[in-house]
Protein backbone atom coordinates (compact mmCIF):
# COMPACT_ATOMS: atom_id res chain seq x y z
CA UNK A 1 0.00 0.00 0.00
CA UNK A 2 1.17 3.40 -0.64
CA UNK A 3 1.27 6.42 0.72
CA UNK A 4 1.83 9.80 -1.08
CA UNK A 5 1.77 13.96 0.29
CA UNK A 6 3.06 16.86 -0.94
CA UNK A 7 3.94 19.38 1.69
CA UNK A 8 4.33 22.91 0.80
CA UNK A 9 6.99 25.80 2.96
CA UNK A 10 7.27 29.38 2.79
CA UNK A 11 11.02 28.82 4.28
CA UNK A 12 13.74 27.80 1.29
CA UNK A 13 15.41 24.37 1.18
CA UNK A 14 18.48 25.41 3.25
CA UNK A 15 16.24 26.75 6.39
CA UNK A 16 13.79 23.36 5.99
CA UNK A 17 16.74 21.17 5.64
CA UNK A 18 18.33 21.57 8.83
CA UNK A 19 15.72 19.46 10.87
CA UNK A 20 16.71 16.89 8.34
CA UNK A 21 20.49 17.06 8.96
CA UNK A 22 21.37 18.90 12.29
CA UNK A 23 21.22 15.96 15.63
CA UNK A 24 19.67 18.83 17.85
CA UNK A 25 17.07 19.54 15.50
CA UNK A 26 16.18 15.68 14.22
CA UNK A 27 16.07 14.96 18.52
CA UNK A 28 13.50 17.75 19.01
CA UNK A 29 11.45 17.28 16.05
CA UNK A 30 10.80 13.61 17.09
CA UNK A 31 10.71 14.67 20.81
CA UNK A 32 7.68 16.72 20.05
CA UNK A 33 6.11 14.17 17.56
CA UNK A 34 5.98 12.10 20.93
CA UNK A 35 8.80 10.07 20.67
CA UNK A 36 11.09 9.19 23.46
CA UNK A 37 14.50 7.39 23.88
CA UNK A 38 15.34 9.60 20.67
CA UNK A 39 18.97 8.03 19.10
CA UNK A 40 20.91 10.17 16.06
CA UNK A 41 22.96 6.65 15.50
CA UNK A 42 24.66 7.93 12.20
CA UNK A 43 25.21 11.88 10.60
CA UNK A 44 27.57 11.47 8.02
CA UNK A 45 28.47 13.00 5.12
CA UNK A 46 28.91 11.20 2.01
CA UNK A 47 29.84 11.91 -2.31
CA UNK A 48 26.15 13.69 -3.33
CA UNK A 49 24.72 14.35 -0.13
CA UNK A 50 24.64 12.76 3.84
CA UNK A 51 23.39 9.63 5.61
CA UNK A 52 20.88 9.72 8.92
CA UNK A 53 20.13 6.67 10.61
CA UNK A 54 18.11 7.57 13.87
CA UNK A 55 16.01 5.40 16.37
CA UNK A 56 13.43 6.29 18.84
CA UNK A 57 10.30 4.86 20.63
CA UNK A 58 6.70 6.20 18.93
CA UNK A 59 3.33 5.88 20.82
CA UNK A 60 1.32 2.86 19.25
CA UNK A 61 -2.82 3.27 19.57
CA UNK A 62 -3.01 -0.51 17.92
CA UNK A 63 -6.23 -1.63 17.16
CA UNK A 64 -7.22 -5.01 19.11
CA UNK A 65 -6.44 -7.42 16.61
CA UNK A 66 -2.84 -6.16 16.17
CA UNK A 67 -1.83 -6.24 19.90
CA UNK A 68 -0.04 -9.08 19.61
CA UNK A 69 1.66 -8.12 17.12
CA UNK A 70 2.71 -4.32 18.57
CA UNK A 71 2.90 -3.33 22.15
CA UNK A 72 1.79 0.27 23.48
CA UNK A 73 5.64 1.53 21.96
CA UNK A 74 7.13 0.60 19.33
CA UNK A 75 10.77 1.17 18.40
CA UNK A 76 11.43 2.10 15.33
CA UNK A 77 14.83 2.79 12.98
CA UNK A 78 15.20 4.77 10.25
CA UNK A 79 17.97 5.32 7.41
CA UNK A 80 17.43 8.12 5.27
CA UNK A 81 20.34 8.47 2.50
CA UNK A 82 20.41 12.68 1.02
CA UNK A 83 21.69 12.79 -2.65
CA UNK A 84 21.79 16.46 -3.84
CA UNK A 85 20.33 15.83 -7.94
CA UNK A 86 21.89 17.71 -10.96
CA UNK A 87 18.80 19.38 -11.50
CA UNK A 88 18.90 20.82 -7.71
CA UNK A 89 16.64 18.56 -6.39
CA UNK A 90 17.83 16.92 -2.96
CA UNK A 91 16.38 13.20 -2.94
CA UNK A 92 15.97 11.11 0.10
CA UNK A 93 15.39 7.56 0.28
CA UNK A 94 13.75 6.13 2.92
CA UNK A 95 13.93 2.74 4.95
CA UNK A 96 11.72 2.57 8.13
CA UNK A 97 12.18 -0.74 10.20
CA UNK A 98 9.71 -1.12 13.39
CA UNK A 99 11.13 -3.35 15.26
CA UNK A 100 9.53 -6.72 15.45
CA UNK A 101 6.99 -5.57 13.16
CA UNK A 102 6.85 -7.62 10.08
CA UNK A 103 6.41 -5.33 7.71
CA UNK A 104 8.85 -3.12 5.48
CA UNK A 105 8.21 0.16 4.69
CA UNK A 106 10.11 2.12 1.89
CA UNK A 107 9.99 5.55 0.67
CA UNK A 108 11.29 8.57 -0.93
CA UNK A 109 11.16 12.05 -0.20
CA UNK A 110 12.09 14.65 -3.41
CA UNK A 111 13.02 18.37 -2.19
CA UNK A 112 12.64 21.38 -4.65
CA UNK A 113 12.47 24.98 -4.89
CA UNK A 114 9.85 25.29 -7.49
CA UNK A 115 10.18 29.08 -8.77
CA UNK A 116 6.66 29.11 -10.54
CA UNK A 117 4.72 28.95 -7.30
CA UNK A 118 4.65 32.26 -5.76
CA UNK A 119 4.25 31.93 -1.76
CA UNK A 120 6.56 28.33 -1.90
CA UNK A 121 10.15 28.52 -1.40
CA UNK A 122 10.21 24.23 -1.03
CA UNK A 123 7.99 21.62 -1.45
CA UNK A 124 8.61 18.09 -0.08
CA UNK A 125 6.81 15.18 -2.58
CA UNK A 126 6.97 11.67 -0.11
CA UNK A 127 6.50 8.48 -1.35
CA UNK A 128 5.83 5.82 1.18
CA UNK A 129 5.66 2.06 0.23
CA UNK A 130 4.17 -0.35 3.41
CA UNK A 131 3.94 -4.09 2.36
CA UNK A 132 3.95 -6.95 5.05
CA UNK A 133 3.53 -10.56 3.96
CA UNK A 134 1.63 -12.15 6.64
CA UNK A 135 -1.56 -13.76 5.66
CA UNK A 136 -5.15 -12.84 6.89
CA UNK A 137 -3.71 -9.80 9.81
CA UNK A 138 -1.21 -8.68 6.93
CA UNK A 139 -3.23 -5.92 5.07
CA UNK A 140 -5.03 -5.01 8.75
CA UNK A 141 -1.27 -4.54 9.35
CA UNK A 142 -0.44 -2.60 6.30
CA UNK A 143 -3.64 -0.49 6.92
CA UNK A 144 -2.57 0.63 10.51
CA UNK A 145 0.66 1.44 9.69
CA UNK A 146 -0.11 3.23 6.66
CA UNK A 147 -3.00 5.64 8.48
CA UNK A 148 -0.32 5.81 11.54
CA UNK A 149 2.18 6.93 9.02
CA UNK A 150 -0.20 9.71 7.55
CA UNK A 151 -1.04 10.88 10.96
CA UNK A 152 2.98 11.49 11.90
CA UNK A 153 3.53 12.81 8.50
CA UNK A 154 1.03 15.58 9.41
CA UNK A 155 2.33 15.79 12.60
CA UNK A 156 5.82 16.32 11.31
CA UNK A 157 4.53 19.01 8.62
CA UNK A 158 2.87 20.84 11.49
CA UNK A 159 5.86 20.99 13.47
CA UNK A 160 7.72 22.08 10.60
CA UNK A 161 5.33 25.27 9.54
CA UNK A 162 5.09 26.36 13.38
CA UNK A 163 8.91 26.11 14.24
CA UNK A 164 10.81 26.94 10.72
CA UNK A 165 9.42 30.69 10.69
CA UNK A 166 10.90 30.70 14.42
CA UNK A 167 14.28 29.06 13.34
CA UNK A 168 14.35 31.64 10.10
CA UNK A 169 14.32 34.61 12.97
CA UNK A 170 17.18 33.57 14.85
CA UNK A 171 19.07 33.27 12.04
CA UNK A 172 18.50 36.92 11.35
C-alpha cells in the first residue's frame, strides 16, 4: 500500500533542511512528535549528499487485533540516505524498520524549490511504500501502519510550519 503527500513551505530548502540534517534539530522534532529514547545513530556526510540513521520509541494506539503483534511503543529505525540531484533537487530515500513488526516500509522524499509557485520557497513530494507478507492480519497490518504513518507525516509538517518561521528569525 502506498502512501503519497506533498507538503508545501514558505522557508527555502536550506532553512527546511536543517531538521533533516542537524542531531539537535532531528532529537526535538521527534521529541515533540511524541517520541522518546530519541537516538541520532549515524550523521555522516557522504559523495552527493549525507546519511541519517536515527532510532526512537513512537506511541502505538493498535487496534485489538494487532496487539499481539505491537505493544503500546514501538521502536522504530530509520535510514534516510540525502543525494543532492543535478537538477537541484535533494532526494531522500527512505527505509523505516519497526522493530519486530513484520512489515517493510520504503519511501522517498524529493526536495525542490519550485520558482513558478509564488508563496513556496520548497515543497517536499513523499513516497511511502508499506507491504507486510503475513496472511489474513497482513493488510489489517499494512492499513494501521499506513494511516499511523499519515497521521505522523502531518504531525511532522505541522511541526515544521510552526517552528521553521521561528528558526528563520534567529538566524536573522
Amino acid at each position: 500500500m502506498q502512501v503519497s503527500v506533498i507538503h508545501d513551505y514558505k522557508e527555502d530548502l536550506d532553512t527546511l533542511l536543517r531538521y533533516f540534517s542537524e542531531e539537535d534539530l532531528i532529537t526535538e522534532k521527534y521529541q515533540k512528535l511524541g517520541a522518546k529514547n530519541v537516538r541520532v545513530a549515524t550523521l555522516e556526510e557522504t559523495e552527493d549528499g549525507f546519511r541519517v540513521e536515527t532510532q526512537r520509541e513512537m506511541p502505538a494506539n493498535v487496534p485489538a487485533v494487532l496487539k499481539s503483534l505491537l505493544g503500546s511503543y514501538n521502536t522504530i529505525k530509520q535510514t534516510e540516505s540525502w543525494h543532492w540531484q543535478e537538477n537541484e533537487q535533494l532526494v531522500c530515500k527512505l527505509q523505516i524498520e519497526i522493530l519486530g513488526v513484520p512489515a517493510t516500509i520504503e519511501g522517498q522524499m524529493i526536495f525542490s524549490e519550485p520558482a513558478t509557485r509564488p508563496g513556496i520557497a520548497t515543497s517536499n513530494h513523499v513516497t511511502m511504500d508499506v507491504k507486510s507478507a503475513i496472511p489474513l492480519v497482513g493488510s489489517t497490518l499494512v492499513s494501521f501502519i499506513c494511516s499511523d504513518m499519515k497521521e505522523q507525516m502531518q504531525g511532522e509538517y505541522d511541526f515544521l510550519r510552526e517552528v521553521l518561521p521561528q528558526l528563520v528569525a534567529e538566524e536573522q
